[in-house]
PDB file of N, CA and C in Angstrom:
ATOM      1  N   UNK A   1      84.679 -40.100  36.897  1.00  0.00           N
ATOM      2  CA  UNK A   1      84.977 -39.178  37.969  1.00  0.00           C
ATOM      3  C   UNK A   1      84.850 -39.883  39.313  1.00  0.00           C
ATOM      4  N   UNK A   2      83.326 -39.615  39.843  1.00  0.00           N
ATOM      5  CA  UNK A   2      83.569 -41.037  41.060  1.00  0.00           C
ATOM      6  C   UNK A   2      83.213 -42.252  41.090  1.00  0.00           C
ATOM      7  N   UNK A   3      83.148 -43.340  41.773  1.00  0.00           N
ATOM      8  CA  UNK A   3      82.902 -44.457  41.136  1.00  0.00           C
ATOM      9  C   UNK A   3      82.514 -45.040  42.921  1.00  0.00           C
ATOM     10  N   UNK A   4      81.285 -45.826  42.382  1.00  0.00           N
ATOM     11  CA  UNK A   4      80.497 -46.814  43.696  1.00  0.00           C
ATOM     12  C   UNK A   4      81.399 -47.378  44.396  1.00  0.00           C
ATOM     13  N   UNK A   5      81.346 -46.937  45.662  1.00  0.00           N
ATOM     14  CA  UNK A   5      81.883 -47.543  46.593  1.00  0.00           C
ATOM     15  C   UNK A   5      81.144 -47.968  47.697  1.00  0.00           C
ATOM     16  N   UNK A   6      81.387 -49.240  48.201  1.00  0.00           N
ATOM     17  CA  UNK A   6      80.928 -49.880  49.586  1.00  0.00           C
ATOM     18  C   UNK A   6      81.253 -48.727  50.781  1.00  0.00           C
ATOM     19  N   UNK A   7      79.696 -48.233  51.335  1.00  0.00           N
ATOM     20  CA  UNK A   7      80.279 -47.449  52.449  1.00  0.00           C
ATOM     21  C   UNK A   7      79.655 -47.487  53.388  1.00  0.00           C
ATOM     22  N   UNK A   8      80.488 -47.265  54.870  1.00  0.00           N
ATOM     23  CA  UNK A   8      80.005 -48.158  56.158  1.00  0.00           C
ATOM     24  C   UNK A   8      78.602 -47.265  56.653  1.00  0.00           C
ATOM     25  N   UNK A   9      78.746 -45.959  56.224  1.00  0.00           N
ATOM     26  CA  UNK A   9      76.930 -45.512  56.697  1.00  0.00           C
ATOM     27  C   UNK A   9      76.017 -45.781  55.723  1.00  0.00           C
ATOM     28  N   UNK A  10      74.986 -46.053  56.337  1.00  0.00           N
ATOM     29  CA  UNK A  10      73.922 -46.902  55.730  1.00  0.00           C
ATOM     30  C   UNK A  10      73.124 -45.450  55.030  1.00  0.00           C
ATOM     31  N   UNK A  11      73.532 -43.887  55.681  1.00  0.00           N
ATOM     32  CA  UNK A  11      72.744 -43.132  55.120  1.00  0.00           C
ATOM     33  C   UNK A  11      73.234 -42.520  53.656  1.00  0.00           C
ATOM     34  N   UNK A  12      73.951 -43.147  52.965  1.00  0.00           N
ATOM     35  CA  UNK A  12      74.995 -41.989  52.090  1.00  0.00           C
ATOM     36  C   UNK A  12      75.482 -43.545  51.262  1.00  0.00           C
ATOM     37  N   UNK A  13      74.491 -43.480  49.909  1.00  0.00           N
ATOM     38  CA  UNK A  13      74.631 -44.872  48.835  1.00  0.00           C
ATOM     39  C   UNK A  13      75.323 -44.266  47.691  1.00  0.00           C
ATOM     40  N   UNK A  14      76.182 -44.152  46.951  1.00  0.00           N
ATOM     41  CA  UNK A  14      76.349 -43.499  45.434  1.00  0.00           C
ATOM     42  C   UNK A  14      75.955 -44.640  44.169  1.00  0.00           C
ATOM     43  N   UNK A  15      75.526 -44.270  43.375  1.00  0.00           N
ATOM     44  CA  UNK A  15      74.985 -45.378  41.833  1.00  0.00           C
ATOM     45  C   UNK A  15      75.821 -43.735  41.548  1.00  0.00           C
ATOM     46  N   UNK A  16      76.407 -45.283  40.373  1.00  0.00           N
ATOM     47  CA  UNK A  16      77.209 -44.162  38.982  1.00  0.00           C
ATOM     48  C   UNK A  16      76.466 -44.933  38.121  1.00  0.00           C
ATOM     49  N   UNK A  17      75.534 -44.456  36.986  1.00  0.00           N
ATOM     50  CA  UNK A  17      74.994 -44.421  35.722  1.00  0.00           C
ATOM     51  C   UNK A  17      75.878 -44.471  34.910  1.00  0.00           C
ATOM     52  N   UNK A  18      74.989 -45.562  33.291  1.00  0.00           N
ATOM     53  CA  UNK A  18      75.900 -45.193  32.177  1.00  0.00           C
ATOM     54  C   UNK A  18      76.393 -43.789  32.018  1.00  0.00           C
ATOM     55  N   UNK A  19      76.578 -43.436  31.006  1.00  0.00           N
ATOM     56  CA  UNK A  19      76.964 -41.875  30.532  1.00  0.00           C
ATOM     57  C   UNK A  19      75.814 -41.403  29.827  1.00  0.00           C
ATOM     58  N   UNK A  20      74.694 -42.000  29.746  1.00  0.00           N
ATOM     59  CA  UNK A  20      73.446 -41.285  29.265  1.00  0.00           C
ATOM     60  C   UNK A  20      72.782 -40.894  30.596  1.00  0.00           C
ATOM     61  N   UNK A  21      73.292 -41.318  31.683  1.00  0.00           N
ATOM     62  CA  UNK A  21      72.247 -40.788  32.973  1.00  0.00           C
ATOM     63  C   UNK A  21      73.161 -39.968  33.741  1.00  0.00           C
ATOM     64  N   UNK A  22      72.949 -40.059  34.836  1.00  0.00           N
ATOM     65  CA  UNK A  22      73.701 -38.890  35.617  1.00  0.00           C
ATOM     66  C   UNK A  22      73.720 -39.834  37.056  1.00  0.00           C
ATOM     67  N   UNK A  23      74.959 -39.199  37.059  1.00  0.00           N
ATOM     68  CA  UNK A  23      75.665 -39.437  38.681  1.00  0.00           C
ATOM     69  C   UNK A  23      74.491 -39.163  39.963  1.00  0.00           C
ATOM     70  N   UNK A  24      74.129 -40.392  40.698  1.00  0.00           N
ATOM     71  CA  UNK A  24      73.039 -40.003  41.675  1.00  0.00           C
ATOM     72  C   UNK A  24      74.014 -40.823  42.787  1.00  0.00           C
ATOM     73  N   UNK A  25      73.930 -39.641  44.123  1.00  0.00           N
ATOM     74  CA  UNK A  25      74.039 -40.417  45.177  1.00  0.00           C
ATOM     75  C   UNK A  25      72.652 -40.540  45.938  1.00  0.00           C
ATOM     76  N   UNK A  26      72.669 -41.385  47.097  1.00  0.00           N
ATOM     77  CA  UNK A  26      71.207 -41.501  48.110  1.00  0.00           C
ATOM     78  C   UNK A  26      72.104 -41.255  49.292  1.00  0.00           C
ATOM     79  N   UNK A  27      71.389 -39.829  49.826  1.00  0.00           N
ATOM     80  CA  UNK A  27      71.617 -39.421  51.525  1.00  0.00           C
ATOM     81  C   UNK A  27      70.467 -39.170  52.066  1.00  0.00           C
ATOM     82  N   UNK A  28      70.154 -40.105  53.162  1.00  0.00           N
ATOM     83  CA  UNK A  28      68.770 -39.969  53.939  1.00  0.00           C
ATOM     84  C   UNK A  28      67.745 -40.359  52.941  1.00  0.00           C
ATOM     85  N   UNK A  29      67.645 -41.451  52.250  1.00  0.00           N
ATOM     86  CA  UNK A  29      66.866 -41.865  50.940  1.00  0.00           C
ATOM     87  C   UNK A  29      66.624 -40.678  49.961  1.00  0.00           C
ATOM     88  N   UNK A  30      66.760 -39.833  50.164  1.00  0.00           N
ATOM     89  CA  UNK A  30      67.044 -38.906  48.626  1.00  0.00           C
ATOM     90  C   UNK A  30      68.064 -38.535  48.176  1.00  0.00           C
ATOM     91  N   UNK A  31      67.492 -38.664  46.995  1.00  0.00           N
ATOM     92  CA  UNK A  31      68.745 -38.660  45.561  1.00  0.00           C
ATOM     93  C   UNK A  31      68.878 -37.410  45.036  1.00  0.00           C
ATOM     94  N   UNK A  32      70.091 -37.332  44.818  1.00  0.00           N
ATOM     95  CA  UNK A  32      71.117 -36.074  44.411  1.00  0.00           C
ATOM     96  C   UNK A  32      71.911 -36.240  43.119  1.00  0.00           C
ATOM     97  N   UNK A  33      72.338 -35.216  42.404  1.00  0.00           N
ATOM     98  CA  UNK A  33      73.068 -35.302  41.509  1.00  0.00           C
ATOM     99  C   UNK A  33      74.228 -34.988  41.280  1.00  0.00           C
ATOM    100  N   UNK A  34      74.913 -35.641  41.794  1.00  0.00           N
ATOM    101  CA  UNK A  34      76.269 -34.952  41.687  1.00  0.00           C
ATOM    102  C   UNK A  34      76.839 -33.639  40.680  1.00  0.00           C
ATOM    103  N   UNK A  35      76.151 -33.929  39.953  1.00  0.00           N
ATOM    104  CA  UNK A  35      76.713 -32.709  39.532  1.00  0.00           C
ATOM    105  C   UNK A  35      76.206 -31.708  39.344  1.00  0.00           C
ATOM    106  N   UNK A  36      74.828 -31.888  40.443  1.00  0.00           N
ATOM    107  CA  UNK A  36      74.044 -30.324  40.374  1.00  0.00           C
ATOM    108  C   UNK A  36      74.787 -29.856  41.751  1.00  0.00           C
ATOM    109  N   UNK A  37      75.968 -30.548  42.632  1.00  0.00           N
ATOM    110  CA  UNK A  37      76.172 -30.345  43.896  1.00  0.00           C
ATOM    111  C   UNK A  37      77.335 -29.058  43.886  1.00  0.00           C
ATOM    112  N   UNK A  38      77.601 -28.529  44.956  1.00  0.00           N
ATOM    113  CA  UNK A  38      78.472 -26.862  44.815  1.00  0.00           C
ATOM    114  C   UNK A  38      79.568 -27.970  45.125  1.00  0.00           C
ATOM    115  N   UNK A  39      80.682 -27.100  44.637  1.00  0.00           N
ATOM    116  CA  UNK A  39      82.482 -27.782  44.975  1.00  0.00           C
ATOM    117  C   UNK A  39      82.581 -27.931  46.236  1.00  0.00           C
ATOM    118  N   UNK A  40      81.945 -27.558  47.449  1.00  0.00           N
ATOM    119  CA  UNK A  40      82.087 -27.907  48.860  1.00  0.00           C
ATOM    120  C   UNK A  40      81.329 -29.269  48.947  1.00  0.00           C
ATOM    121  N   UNK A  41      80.028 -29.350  48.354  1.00  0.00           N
ATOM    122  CA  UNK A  41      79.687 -30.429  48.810  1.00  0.00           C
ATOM    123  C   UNK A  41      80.633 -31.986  47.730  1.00  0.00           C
ATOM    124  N   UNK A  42      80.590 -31.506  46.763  1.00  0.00           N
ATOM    125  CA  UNK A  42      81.561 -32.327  46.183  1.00  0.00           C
ATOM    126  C   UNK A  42      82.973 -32.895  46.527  1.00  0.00           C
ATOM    127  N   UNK A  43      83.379 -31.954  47.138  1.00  0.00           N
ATOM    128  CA  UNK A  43      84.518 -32.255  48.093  1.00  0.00           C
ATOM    129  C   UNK A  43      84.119 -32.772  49.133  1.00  0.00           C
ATOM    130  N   UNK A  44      83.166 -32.528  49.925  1.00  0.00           N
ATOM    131  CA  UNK A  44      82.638 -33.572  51.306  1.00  0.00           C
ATOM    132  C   UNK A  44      82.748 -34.854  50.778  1.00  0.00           C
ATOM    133  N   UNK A  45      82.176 -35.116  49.534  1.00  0.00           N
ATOM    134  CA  UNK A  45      81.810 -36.496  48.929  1.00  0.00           C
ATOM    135  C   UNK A  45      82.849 -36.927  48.255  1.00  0.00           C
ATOM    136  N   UNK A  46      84.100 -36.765  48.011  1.00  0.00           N
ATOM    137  CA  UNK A  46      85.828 -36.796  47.847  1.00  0.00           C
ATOM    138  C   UNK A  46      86.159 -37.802  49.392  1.00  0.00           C
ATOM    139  N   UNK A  47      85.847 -36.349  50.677  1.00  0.00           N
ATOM    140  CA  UNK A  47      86.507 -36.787  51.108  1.00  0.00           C
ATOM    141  C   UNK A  47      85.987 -38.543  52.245  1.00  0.00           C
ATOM    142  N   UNK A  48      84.530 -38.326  51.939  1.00  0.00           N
ATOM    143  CA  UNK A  48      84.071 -39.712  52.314  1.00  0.00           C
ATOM    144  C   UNK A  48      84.047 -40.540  51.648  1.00  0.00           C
ATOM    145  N   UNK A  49      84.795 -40.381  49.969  1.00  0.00           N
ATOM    146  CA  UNK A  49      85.076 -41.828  49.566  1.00  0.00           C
ATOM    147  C   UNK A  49      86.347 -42.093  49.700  1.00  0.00           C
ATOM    148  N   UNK A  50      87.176 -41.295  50.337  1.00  0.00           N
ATOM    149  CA  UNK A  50      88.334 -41.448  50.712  1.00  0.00           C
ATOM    150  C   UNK A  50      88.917 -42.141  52.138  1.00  0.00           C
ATOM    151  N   UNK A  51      87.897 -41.261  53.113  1.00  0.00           N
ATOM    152  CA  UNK A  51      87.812 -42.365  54.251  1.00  0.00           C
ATOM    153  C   UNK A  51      87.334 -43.642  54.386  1.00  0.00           C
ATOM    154  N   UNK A  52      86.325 -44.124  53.183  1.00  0.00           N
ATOM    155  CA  UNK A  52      85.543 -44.829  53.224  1.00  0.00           C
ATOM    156  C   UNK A  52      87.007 -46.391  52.834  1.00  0.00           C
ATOM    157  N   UNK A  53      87.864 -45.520  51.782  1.00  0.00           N
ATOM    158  CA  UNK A  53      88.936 -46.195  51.578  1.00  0.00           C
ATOM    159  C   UNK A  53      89.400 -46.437  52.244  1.00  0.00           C
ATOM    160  N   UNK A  54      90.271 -45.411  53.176  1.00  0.00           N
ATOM    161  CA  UNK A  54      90.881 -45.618  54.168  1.00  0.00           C
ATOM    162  C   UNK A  54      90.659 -46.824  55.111  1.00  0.00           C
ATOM    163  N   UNK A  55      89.535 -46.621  55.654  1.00  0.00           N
ATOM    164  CA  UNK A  55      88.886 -47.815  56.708  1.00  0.00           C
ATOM    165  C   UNK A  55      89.049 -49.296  56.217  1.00  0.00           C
ATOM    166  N   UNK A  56      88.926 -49.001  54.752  1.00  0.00           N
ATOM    167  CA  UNK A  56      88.596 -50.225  54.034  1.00  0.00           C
ATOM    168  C   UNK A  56      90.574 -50.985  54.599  1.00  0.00           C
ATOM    169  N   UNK A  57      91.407 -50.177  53.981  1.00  0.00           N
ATOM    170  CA  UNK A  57      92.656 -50.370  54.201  1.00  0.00           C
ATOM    171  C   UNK A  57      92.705 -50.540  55.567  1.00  0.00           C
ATOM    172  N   UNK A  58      92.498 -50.157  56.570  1.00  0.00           N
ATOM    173  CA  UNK A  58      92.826 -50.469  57.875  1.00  0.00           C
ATOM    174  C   UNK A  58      92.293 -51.493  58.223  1.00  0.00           C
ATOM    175  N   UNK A  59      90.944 -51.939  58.236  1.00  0.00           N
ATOM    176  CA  UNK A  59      90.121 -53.317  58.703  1.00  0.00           C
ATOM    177  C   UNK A  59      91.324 -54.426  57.801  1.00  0.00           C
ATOM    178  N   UNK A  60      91.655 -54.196  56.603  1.00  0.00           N
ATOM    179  CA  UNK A  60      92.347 -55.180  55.998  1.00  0.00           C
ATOM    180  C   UNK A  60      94.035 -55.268  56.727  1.00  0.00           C
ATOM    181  N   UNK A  61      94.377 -54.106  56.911  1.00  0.00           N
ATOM    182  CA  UNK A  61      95.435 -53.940  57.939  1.00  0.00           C
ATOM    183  C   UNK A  61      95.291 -55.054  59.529  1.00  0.00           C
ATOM    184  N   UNK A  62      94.244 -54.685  59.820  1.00  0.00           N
ATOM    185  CA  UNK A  62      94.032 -55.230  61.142  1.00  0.00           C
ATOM    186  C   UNK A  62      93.574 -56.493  60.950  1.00  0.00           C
ATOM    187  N   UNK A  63      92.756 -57.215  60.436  1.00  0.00           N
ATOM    188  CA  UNK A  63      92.899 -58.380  60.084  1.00  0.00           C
ATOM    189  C   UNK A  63      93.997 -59.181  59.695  1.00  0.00           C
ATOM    190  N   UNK A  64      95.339 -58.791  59.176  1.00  0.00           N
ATOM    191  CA  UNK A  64      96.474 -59.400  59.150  1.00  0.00           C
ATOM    192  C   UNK A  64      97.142 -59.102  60.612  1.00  0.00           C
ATOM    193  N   UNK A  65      96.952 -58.534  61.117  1.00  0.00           N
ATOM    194  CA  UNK A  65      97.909 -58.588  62.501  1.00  0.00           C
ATOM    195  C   UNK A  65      97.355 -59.400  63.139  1.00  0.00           C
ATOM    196  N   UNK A  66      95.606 -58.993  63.398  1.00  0.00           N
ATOM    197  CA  UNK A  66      95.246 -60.612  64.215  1.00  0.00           C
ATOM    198  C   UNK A  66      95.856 -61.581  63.551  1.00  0.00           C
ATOM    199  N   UNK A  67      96.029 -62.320  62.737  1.00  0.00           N
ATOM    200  CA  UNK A  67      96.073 -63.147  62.067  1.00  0.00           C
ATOM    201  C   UNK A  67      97.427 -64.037  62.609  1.00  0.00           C
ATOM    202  N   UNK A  68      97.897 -62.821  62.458  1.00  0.00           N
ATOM    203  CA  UNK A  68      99.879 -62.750  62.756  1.00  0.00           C
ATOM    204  C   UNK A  68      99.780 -62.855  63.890  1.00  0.00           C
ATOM    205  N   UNK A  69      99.069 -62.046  64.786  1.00  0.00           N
ATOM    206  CA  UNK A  69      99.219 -62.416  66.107  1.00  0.00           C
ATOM    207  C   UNK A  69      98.693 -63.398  66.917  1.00  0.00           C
ATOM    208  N   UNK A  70      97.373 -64.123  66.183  1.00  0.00           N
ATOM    209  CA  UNK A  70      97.203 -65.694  66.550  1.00  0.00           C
ATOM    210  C   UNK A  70      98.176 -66.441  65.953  1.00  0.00           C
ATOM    211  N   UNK A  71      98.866 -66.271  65.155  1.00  0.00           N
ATOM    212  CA  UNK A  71      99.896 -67.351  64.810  1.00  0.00           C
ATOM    213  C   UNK A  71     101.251 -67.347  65.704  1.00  0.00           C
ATOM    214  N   UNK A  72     101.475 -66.009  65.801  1.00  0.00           N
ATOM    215  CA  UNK A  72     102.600 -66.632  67.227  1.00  0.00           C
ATOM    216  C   UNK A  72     101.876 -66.547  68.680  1.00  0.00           C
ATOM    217  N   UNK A  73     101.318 -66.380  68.693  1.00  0.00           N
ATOM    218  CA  UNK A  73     100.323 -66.808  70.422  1.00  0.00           C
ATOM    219  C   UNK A  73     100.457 -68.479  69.839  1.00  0.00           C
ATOM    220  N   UNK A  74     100.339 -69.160  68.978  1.00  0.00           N
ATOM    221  CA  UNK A  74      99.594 -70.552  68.537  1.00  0.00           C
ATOM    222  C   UNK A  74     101.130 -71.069  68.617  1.00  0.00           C
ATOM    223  N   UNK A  75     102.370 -70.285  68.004  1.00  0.00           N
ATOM    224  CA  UNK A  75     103.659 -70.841  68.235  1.00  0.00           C
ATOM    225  C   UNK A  75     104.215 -71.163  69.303  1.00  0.00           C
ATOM    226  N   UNK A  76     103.952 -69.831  70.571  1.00  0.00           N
ATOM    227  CA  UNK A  76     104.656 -70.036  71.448  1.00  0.00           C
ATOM    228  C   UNK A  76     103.905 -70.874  72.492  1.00  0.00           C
ATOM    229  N   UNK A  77     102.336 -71.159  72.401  1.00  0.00           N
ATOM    230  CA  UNK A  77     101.928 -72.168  73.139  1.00  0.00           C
ATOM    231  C   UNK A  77     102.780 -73.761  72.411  1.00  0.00           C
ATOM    232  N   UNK A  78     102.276 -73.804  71.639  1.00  0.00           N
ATOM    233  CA  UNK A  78     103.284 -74.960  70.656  1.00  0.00           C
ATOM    234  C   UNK A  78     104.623 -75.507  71.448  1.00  0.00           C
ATOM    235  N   UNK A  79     105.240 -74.229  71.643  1.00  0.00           N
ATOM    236  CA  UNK A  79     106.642 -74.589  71.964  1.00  0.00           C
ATOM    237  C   UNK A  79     106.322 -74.482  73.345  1.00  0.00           C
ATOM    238  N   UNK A  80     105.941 -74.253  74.152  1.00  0.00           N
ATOM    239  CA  UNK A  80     105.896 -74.332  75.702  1.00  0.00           C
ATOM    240  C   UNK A  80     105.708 -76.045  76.138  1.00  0.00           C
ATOM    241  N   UNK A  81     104.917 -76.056  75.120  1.00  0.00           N
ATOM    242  CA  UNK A  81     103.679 -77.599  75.493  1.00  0.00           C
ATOM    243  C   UNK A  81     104.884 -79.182  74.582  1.00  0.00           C
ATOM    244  N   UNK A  82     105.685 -78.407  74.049  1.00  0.00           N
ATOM    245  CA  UNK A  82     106.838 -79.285  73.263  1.00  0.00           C
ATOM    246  C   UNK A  82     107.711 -79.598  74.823  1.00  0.00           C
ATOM    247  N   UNK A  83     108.336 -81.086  74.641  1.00  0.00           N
ATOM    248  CA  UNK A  83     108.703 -81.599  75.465  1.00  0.00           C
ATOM    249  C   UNK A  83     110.421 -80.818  75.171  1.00  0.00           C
ATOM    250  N   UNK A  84     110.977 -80.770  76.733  1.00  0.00           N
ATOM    251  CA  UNK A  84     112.157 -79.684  76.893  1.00  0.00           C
ATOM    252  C   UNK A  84     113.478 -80.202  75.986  1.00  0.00           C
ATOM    253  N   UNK A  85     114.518 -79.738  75.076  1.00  0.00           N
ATOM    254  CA  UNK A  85     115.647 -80.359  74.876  1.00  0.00           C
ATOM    255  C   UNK A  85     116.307 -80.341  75.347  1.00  0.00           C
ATOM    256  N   UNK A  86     117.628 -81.024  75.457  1.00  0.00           N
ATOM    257  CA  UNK A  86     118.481 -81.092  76.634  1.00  0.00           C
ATOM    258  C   UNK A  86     119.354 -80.673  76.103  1.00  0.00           C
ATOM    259  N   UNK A  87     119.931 -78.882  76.508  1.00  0.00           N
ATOM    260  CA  UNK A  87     120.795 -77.934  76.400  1.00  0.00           C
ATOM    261  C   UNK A  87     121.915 -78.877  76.445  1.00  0.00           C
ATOM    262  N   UNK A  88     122.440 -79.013  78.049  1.00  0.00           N
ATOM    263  CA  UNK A  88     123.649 -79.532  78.449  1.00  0.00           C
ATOM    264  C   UNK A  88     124.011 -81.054  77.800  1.00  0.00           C
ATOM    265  N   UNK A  89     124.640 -80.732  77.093  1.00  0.00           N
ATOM    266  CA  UNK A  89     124.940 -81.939  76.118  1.00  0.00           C
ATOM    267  C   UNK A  89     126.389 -82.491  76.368  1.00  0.00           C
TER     268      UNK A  89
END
């Protein structure tokens, strides 16, 4: 059902157990059971492993544009600093 994910608040940990234990998350150092939780709070905890995704996708998003975008900042210094060709031939 849900499954451990890396997440950026330090207050809100999930451990998924074999199938002999039970689903525990840690919010504010105490542990919960997922599945003693009501469908609202279960859905809160949906939707923060969903953002938690999300972010994950965007930092990885944004790290390729820097990336991309030091590489042509790095081109067009390149070519500025390249000695001129001579158009008129």
């Amino acid at each position: 059902m849900l499954q451990s994910q890396p997440t950026l608040n330090s207050n809100l940990k999930e451990t998924v157990m074999s199938k002999n234990e039970k689903n525990l998350i840690t919010v504010n150092d105490i542990e919960y059971n997922i599945e003693d939780m009501t469908d609202a709070q279960k859905t809160m905890l949906n939707h923060i492993n969903d953002l938690d995704r999300k972010l994950g996708s965007a930092q990885f998003n944004l790290d390729q544009l820097n990336v991309g975008r030091d590489a042509f900042v790095k081109m067009l210094a390149d070519n500025l600093e390249a000695p001129a060709e001579d158009d008129a031939e």
